[in-house]
Protein backbone atom coordinates (compact mmCIF):
# COMPACT_ATOMS: atom_id res chain seq x y z
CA UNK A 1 73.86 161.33 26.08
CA UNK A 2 74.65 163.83 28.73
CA UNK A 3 77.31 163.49 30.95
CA UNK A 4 76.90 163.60 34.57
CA UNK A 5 78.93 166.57 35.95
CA UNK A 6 82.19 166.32 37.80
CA UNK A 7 82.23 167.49 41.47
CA UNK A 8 82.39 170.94 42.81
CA UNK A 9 86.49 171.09 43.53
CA UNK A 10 87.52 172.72 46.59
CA UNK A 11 89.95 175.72 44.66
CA UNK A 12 86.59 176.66 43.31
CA UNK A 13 84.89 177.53 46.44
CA UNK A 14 85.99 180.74 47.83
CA UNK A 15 84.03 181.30 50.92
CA UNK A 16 82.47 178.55 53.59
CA UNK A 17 80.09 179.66 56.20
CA UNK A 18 79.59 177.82 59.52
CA UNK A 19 76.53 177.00 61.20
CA UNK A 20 74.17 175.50 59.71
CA UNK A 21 75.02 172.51 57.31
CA UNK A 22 77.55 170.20 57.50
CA UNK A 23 80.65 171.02 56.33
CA UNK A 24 81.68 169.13 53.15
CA UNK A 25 85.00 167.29 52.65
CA UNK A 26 85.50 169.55 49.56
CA UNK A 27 84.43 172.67 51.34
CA UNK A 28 87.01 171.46 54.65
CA UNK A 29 89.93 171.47 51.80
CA UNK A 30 88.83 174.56 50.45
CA UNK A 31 89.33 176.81 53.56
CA UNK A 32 92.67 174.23 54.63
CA UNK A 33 94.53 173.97 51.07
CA UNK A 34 93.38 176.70 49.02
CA UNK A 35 92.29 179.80 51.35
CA UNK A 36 88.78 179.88 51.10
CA UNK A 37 87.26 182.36 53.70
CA UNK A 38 85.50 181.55 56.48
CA UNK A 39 82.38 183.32 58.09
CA UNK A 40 79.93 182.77 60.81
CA UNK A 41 76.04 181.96 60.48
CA UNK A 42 73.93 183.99 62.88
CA UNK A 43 72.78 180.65 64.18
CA UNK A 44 76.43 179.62 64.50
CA UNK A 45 77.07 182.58 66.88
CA UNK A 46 74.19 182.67 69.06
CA UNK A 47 75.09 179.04 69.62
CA UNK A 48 77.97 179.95 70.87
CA UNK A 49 77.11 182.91 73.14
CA UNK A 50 74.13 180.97 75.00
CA UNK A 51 76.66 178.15 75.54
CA UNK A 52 79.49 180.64 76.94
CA UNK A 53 76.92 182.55 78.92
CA UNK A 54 76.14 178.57 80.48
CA UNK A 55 79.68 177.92 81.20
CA UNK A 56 79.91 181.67 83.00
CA UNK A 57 76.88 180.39 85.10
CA UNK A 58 78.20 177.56 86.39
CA UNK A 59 81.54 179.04 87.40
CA UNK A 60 79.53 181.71 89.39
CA UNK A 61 77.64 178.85 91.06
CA UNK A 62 80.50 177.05 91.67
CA UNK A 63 80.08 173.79 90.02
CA UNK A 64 82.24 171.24 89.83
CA UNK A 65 83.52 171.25 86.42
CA UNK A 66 86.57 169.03 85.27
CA UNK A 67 89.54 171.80 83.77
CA UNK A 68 87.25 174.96 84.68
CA UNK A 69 87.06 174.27 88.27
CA UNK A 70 89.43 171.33 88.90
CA UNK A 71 93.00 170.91 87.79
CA UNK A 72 93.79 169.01 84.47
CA UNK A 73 94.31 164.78 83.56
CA UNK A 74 95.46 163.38 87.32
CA UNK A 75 94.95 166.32 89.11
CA UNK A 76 91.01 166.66 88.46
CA UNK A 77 91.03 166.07 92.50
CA UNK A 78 92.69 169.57 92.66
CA UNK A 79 90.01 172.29 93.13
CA UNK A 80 90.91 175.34 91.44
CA UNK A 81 89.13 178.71 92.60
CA UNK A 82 87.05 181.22 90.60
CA UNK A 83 89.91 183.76 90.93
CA UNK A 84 92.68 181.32 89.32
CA UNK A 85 89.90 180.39 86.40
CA UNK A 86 92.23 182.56 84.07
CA UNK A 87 95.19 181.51 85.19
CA UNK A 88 94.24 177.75 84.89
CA UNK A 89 93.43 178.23 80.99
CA UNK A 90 96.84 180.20 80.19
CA UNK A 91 98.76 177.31 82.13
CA UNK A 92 97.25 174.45 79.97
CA UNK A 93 98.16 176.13 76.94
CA UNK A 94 101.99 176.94 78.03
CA UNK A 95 102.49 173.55 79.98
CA UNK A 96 101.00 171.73 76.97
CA UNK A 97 103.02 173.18 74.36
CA UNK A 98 105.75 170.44 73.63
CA UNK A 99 105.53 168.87 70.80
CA UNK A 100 108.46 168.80 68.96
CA UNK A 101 110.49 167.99 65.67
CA UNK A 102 110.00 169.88 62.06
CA UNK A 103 106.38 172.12 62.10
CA UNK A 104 103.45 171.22 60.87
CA UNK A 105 102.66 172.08 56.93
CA UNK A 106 100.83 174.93 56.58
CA UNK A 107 97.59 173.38 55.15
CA UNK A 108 97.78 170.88 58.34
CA UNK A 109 98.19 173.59 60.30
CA UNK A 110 94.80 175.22 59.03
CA UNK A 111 92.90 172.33 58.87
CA UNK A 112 93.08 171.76 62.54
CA UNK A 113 92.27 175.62 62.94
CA UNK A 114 89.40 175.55 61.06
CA UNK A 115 88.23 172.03 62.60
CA UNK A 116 88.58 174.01 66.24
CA UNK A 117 85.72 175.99 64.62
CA UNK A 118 83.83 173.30 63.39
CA UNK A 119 83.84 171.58 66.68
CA UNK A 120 83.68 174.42 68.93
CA UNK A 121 80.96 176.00 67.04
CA UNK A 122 78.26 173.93 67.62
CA UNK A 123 77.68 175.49 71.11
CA UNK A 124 78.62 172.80 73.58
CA UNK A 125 81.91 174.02 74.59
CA UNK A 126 81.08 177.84 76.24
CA UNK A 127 83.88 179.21 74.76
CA UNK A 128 83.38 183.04 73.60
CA UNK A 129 82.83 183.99 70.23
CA UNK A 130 85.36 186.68 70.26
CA UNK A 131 87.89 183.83 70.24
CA UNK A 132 86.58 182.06 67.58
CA UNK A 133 86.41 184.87 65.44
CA UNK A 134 90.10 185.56 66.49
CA UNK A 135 90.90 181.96 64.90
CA UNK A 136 88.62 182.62 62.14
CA UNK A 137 90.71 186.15 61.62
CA UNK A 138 94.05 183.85 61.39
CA UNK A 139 93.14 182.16 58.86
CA UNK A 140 91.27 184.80 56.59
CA UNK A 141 94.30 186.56 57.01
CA UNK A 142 97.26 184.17 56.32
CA UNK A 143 98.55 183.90 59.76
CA UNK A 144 100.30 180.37 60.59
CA UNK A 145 101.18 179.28 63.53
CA UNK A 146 104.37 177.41 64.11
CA UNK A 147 103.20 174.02 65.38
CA UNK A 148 105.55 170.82 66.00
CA UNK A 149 104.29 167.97 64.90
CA UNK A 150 106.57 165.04 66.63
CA UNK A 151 104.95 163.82 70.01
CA UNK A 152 100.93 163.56 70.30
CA UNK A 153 99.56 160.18 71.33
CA UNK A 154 96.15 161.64 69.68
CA UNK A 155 96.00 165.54 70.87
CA UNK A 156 97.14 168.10 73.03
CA UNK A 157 100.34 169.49 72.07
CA UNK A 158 100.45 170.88 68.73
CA UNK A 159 96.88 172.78 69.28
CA UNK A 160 98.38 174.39 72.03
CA UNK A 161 101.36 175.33 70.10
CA UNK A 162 98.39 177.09 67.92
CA UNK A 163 96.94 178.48 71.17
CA UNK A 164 99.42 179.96 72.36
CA UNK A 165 99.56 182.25 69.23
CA UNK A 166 95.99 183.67 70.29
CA UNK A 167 97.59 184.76 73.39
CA UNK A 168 100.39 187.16 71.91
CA UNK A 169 103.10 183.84 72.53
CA UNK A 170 104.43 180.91 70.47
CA UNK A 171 105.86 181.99 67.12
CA UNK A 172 103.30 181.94 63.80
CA UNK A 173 104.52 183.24 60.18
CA UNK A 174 102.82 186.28 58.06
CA UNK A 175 103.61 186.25 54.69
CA UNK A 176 105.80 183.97 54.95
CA UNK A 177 107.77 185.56 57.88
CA UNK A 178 108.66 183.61 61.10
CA UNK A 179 107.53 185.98 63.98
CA UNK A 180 106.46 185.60 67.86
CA UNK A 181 102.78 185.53 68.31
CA UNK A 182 101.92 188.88 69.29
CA UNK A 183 104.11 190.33 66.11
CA UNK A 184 102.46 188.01 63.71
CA UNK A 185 99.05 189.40 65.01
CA UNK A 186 100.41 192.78 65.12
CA UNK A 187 101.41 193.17 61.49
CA UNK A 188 97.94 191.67 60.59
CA UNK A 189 96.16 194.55 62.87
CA UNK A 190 95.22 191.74 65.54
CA UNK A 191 95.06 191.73 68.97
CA UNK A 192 95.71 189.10 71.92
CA UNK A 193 93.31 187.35 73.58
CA UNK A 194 93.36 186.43 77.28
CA UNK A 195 91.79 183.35 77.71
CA UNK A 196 88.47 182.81 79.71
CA UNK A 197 87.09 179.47 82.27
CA UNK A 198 87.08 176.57 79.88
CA UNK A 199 88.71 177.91 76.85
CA UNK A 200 92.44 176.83 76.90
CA UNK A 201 91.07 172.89 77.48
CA UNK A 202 88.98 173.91 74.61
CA UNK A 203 91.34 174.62 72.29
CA UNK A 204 93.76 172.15 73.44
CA UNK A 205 90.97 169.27 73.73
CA UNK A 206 89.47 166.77 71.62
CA UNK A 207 89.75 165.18 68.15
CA UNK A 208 90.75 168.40 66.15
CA UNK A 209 94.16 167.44 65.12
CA UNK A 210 93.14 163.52 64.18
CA UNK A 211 90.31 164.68 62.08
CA UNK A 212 91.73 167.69 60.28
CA UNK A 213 95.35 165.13 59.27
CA UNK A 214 92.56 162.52 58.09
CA UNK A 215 90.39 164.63 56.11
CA UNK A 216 93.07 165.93 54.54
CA UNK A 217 94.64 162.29 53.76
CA UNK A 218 91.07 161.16 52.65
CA UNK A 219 90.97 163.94 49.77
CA UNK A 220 94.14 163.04 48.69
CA UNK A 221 93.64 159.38 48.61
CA UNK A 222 90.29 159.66 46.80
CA UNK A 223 92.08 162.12 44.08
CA UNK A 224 94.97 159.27 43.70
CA UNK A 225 92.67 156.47 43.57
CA UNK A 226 91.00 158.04 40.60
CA UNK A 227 94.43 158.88 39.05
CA UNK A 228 95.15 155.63 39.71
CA UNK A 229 91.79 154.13 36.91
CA UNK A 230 93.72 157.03 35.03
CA UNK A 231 97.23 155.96 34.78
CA UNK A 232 96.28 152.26 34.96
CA UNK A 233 94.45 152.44 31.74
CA UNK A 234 97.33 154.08 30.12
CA UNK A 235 99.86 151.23 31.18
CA UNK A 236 97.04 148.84 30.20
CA UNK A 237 96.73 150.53 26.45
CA UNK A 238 100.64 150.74 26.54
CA UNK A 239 101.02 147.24 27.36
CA UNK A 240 98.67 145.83 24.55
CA UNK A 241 96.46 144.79 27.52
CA UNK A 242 93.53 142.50 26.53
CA UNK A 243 90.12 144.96 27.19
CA UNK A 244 87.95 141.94 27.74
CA UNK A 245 88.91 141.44 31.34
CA UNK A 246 86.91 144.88 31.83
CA UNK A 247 83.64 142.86 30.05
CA UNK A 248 80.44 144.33 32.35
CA UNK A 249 79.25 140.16 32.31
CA UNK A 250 82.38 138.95 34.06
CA UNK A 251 82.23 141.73 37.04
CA UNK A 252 78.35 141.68 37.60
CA UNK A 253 79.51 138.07 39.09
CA UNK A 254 80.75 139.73 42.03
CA UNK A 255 79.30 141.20 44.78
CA UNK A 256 81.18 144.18 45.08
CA UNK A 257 79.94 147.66 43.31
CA UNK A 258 83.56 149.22 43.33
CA UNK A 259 84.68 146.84 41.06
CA UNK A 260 82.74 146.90 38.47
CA UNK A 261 82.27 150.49 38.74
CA UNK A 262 86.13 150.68 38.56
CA UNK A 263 85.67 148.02 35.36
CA UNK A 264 83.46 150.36 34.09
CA UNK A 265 85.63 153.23 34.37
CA UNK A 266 88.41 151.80 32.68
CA UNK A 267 85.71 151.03 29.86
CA UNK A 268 84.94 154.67 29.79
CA UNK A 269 88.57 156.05 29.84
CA UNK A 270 89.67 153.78 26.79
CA UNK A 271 86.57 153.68 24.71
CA UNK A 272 87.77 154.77 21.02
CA UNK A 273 91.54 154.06 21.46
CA UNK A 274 92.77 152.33 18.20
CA UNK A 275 95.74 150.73 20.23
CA UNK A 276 93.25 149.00 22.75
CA UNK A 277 91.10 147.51 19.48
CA UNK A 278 94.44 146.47 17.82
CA UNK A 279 95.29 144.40 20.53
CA UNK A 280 92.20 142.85 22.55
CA UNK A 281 92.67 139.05 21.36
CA UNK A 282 96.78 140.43 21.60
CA UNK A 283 96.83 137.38 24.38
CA UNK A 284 94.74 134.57 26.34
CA UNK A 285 95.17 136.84 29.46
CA UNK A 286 97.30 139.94 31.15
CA UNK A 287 99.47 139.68 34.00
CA UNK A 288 97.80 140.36 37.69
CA UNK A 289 98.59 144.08 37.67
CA UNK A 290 96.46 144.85 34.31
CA UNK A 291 93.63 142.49 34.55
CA UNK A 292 93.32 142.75 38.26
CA UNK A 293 92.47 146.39 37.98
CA UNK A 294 89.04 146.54 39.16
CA UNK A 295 89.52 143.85 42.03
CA UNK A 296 92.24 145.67 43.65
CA UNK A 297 91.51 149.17 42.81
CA UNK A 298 87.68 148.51 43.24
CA UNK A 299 88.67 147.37 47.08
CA UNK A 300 90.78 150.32 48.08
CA UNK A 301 87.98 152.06 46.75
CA UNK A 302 85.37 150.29 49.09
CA UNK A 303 87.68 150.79 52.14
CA UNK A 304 88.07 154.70 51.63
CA UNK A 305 84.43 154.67 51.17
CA UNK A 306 83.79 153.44 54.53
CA UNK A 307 86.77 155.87 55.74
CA UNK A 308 85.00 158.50 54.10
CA UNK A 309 81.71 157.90 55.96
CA UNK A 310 83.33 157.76 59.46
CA UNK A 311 85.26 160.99 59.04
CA UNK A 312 82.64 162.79 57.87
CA UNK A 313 80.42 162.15 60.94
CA UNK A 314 83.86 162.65 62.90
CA UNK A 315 84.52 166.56 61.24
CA UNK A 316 80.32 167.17 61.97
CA UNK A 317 80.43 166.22 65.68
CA UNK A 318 81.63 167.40 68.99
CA UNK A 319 84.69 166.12 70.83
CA UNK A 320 84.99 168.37 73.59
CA UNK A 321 85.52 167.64 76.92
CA UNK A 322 83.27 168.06 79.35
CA UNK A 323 80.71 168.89 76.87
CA UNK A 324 78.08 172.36 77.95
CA UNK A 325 74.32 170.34 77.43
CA UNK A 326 71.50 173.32 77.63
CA UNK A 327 68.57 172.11 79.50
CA UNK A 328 66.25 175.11 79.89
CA UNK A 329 66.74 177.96 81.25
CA UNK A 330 69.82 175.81 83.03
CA UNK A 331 72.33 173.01 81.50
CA UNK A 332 74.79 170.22 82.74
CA UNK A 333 78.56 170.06 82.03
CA UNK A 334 78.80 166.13 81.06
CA UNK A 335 82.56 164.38 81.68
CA UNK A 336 83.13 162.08 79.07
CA UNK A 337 85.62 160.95 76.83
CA UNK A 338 84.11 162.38 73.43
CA UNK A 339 88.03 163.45 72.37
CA UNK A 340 88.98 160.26 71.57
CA UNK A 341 89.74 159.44 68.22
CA UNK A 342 89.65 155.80 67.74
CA UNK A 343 86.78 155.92 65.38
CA UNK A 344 88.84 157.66 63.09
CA UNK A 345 92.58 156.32 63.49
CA UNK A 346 91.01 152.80 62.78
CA UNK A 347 89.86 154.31 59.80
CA UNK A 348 93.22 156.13 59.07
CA UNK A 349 95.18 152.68 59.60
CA UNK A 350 93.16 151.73 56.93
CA UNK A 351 93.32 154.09 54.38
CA UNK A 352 96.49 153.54 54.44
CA UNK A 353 96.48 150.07 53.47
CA UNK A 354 94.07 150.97 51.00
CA UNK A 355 96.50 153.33 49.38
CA UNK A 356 99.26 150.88 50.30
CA UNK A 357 97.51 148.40 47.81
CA UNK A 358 96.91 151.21 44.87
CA UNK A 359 100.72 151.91 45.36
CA UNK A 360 102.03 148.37 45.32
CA UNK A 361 99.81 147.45 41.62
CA UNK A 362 101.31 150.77 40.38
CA UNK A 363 104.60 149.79 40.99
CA UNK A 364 104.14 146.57 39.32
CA UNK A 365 103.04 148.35 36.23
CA UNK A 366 105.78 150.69 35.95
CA UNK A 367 108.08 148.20 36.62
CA UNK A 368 106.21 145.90 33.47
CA UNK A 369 106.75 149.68 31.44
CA UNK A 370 110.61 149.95 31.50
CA UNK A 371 111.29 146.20 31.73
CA UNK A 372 112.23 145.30 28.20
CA UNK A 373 111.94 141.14 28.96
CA UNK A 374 108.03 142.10 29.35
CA UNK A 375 107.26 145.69 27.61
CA UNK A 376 108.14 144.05 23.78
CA UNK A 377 109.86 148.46 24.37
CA UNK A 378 112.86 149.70 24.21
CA UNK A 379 114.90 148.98 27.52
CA UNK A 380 113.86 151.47 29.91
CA UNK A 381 111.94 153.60 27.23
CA UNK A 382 114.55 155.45 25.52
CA UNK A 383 115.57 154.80 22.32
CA UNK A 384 119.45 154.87 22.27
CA UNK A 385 119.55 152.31 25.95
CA UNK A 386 122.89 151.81 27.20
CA UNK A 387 124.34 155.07 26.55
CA UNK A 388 121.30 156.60 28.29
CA UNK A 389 119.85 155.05 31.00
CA UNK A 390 116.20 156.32 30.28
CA UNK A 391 113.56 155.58 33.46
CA UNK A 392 115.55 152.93 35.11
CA UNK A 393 115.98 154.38 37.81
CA UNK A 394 112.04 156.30 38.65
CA UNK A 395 111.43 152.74 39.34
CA UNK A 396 113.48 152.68 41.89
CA UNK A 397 112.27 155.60 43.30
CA UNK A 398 108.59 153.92 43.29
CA UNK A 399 110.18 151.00 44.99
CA UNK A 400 111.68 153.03 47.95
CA UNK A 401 108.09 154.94 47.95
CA UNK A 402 106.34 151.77 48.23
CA UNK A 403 108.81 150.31 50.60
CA UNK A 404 108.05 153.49 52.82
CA UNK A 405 104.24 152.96 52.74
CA UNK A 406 104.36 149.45 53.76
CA UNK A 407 106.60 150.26 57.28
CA UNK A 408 103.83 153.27 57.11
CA UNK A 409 101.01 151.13 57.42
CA UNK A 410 101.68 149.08 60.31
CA UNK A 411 98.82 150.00 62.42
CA UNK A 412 99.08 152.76 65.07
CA UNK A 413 95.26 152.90 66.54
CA UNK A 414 95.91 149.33 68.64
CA UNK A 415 99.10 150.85 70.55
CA UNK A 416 98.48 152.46 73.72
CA UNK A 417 100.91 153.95 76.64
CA UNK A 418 99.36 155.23 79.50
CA UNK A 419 99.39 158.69 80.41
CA UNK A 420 98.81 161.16 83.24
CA UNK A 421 99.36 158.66 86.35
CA UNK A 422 97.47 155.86 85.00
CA UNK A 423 94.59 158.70 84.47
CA UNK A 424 94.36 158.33 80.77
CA UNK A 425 95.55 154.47 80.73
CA UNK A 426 94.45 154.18 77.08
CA UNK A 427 95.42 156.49 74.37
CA UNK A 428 93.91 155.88 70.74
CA UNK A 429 97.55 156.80 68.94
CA UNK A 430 95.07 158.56 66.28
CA UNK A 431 97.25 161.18 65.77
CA UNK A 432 99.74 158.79 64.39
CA UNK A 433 97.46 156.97 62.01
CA UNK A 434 96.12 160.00 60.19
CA UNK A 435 99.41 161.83 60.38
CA UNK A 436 101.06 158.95 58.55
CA UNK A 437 98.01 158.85 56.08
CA UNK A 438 98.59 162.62 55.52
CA UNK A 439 102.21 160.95 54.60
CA UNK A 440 101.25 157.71 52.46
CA UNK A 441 98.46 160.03 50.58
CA UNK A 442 101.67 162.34 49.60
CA UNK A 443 103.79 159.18 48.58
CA UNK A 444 100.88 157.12 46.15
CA UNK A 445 100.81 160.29 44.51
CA UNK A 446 104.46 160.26 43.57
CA UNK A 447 104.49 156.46 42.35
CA UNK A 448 101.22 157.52 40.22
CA UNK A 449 103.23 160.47 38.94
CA UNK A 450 105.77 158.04 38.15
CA UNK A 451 103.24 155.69 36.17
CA UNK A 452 102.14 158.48 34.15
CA UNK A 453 105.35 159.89 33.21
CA UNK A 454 106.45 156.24 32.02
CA UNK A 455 103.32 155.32 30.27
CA UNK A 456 103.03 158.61 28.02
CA UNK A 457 106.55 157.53 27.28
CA UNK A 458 105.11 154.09 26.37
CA UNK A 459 102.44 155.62 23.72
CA UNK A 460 104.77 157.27 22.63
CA UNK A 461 106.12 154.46 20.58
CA UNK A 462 102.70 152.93 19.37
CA UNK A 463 102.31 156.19 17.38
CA UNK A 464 101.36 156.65 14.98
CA UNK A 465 98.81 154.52 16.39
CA UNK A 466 95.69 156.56 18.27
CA UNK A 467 95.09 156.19 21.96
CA UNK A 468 91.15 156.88 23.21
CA UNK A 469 90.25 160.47 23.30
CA UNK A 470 90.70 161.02 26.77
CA UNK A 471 93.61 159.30 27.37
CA UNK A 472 95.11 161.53 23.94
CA UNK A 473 94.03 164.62 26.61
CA UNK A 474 95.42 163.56 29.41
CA UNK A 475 99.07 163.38 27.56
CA UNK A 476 98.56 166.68 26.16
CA UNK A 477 98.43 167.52 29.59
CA UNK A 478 101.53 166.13 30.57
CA UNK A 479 103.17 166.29 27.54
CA UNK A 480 102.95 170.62 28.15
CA UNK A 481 105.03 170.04 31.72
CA UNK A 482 107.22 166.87 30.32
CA UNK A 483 108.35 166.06 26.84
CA UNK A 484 108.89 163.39 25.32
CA UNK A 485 112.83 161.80 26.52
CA UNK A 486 114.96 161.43 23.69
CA UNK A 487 117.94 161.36 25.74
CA UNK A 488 118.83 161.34 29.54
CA UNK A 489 118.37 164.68 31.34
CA UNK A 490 117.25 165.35 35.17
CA UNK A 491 114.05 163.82 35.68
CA UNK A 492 113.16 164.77 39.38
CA UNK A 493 111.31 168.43 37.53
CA UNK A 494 109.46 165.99 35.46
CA UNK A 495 107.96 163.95 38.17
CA UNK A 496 107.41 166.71 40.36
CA UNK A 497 105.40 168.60 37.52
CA UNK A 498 103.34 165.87 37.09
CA UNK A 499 102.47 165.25 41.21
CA UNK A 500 101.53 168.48 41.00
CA UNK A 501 98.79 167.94 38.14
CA UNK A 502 97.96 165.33 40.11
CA UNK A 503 97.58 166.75 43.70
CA UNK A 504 96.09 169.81 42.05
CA UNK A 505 93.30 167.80 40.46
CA UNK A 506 94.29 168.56 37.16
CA UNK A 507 94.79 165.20 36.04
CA UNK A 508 91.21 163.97 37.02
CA UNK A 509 89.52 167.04 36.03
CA UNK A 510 90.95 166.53 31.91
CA UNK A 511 88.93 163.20 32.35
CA UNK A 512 85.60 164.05 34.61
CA UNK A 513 85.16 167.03 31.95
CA UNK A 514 85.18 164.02 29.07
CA UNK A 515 83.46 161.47 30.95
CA UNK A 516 81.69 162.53 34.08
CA UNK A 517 82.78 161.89 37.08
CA UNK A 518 85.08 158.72 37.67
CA UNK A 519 83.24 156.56 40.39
């Protein structure tokens, strides 16, 4: 039988073009993680010049336009003239600039670059090309700019940070190199922009920030909760787990798809392992945290599905405000409140929770690894215990992880302060949820590291007893960053080799090139 192909992943795409499809998550992560370059369609840019060529139009006629004719938040009453249109977009960008605390990552700071394009280049804001492609220039060429990321309620200040970079201001690193604006575009060959009507509330408006921190979260929750069927399975082998609570018959009873797909996956990952036929009648039943696999994996699952959906309409749509609607040979500048991100810091909130749940059954498996009253191991799998302390203490480490995702996952999208004189009385607090997504994604992956390194310790002493074939490749894998512990030595390289084979996909690939892709 064939087997179905694993997805495209995103360090194998090296170019994305805007304009006309959607973008993909896998193609978003490309450009944000990994560098991909980034063009425009022909249909992309002559969206964009009718729509700036609108926006020019109605300042000539005068119109009264929230932030290209009136003043900003409270002071939309304000009239500003035609002659101060400039002026109006460099002060939004300087006055806005105040985030504060520790920057921005670097791939966070190109995500919400490249989602600027995405939403700005469907040809509702007017802004001109010759900015975009300015943006689009930045990231081609490896220019960051130095963005705080303490102190958004959901947008605002660290895109203006960004902003200010395309004016010749701010600070942004080349190669690595901490410069002011106009240097960092200087040593790339660049030149400053001066911002037109409508363009600094462009850049500094809508859901850009929430969406890009999500998306971002989302790819590295869907990559742990596959690692997760992954290391799972290898506790469960380890642990002499019983392989009929994974029986197709039992699952089909319930009506939800993730879990038996997740049952199913588990079937797939240990089919042909010697140690898993040796020991299925080994007990009645397994603890929770083996033979609850597919329920509580299969919900997270379910959960980041629906995140998945919501996000994906969020990156594709526009959240400007006011929003340029052609009508003719004319348009209409609508005043809405399309930059508000509520649709997808609900969703955040959740994913977190979701990964919450993958990270607290995890934890209970490592703990069942290295605890010698319930392994029938070695204490702490090492072989000499007592003189060497082996992984007692990586358990720890997933504890304080854990302990860290559950304050994380308090819910940020139903807080609210008011703003702006009462103007913006209700904030969505986005920003926080998918910002602290971003974080828990980062943490699962370190407990799963953790899980793996313990459980290839594990096999190790059912050799010379045969795991399945795939699970045999993923500890070659691991087993080429992290060998086997025969005595203590510093483990933090160890667990940091294998979050990277984890973040990097390599984990998952070893299995989706085995098995297909893991549902």
């Amino acid at each position: 039988m064939k087997v179905a192909s694993a997805p495209t992943h995103p360090k194998n795409i090296n170019q994305v073009i805007l304009g006309d499809h959607q973008v993909s998550i896998a193609e978003f992560v490309a450009v944000a993680r990994y560098g991909a370059k980034v063009s425009f369609s022909p249909s992309y840019c002559d969206r964009v010049n009718h729509s700036r060529s609108l926006i020019e139009k109605f300042l000539n006629e005068n119109r009264i336009i929230y932030g290209v004719t009136t003043g900003f938040g409270s002071n939309v009453t304000e009239i500003i003239s035609t002659e101060d249109a400039e002026a109006l977009q460099r002060n939004i960008v300087r006055s806005h600039a105040v985030s504060v605390g520790d920057p921005l990552e670097k791939e966070v700071v190109r995500a919400i670059q490249l989602m600027m394009l995405i939403h700005l280049g469907h040809g509702y804001s007017g802004v001109r090309l010759e900015l975009l492609a300015l943006i689009a220039s930045l990231l081609n060429q490896g220019i960051t700019p130095f963005a705080p990321g303490d102190g958004s309620v959901g947008y605002l200040s660290p895109e203006a940070h960004m902003a200010l970079v395309l004016i010749g201001e701010g600070k942004a690193w080349h190669k690595e190199e901490l410069l002011s604006g106009r240097e960092a575009l200087e040593k790339a060959g660049l030149t400053p922009t001066t911002l037109s009507c409508k363009e600094g509330l462009a850049l500094t408006n809508g859901s850009s920030s929430v969406t890009a921190m999500a998306i971002l979260a989302l790819f590295n929750a869907i990559q742990a909760a596959k690692t997760a069927d992954i290391a799972g399975a290898m506790s469960f082998e380890a642990l002499k787990g019983t392989i009929h609570a994974f029986d197709p018959r039992l699952h089909a009873l319930k009506q939800h798809e993730e879990q038996a797909q997740t049952a199913q996956n588990l079937l797939r990952i240990l089919k042909g392992s010697e140690i898993a036929e040796t020991y299925k009648n080994y007990r009645v039943q397994d603890a929770l945290s083996l033979r609850c696999i597919p329920q509580v994996h299969g919900a997270s699952k379910r959960n980041l599905k629906d995140a998945a959906y919501t996000i994906n309409n969020e990156l594709n749509s526009v959240s400007d405000n006011p929003v340029i609607v052609p009508e003719e040979d004319d348009g209409i500048a609508l005043m809405g409140g399309n930059f508000d991100g509520t649709y997808v810091g609900i969703q955040a909130d959740i994913m977190c929770i979701a990964m919450g749940n993958l990270g607290k059954i995890a934890e209970r498996r490592i703990d069942r690894l290295v605890n010698f009253h319930l392994s029938e191991m070695p204490s702490y799998l090492v072989r000499n215990p007592g003189l060497n302390n082996g992984y007692m203490i990586p358990q720890y480490t997933a504890v304080g992880l854990l302990g860290e995702i559950r304050i994380l996952s308090h819910p940020a999208s139903v807080e609210s302060v008011p703003t702006s004189a009462n103007q913006e009385d209700v904030v969505s607090f986005a920003y926080a949820a998918s910002k602290k997504a971003y974080q828990i994604s980062k943490k699962l992956s370190y407990i799963l590291a953790i899980e793996l390194m313990t459980a290839v310790q594990a096999l190790d002493f059912h050799r010379p007893m045969k795991s399945s074939p795939v699970i045999e490749g993923v500890y070659k894998l691991i087993r080429t960053q992290v060998p086997t512990v025969e005595e203590d030595r510093f483990f933090y390289p160890d667990i940091v080799a294998i979050y990277h084979q984890i973040h990097g996909g390599d984990i998952v690939q070893v299995v989706e090139d085995m098995i297909g892709e893991i549902e």
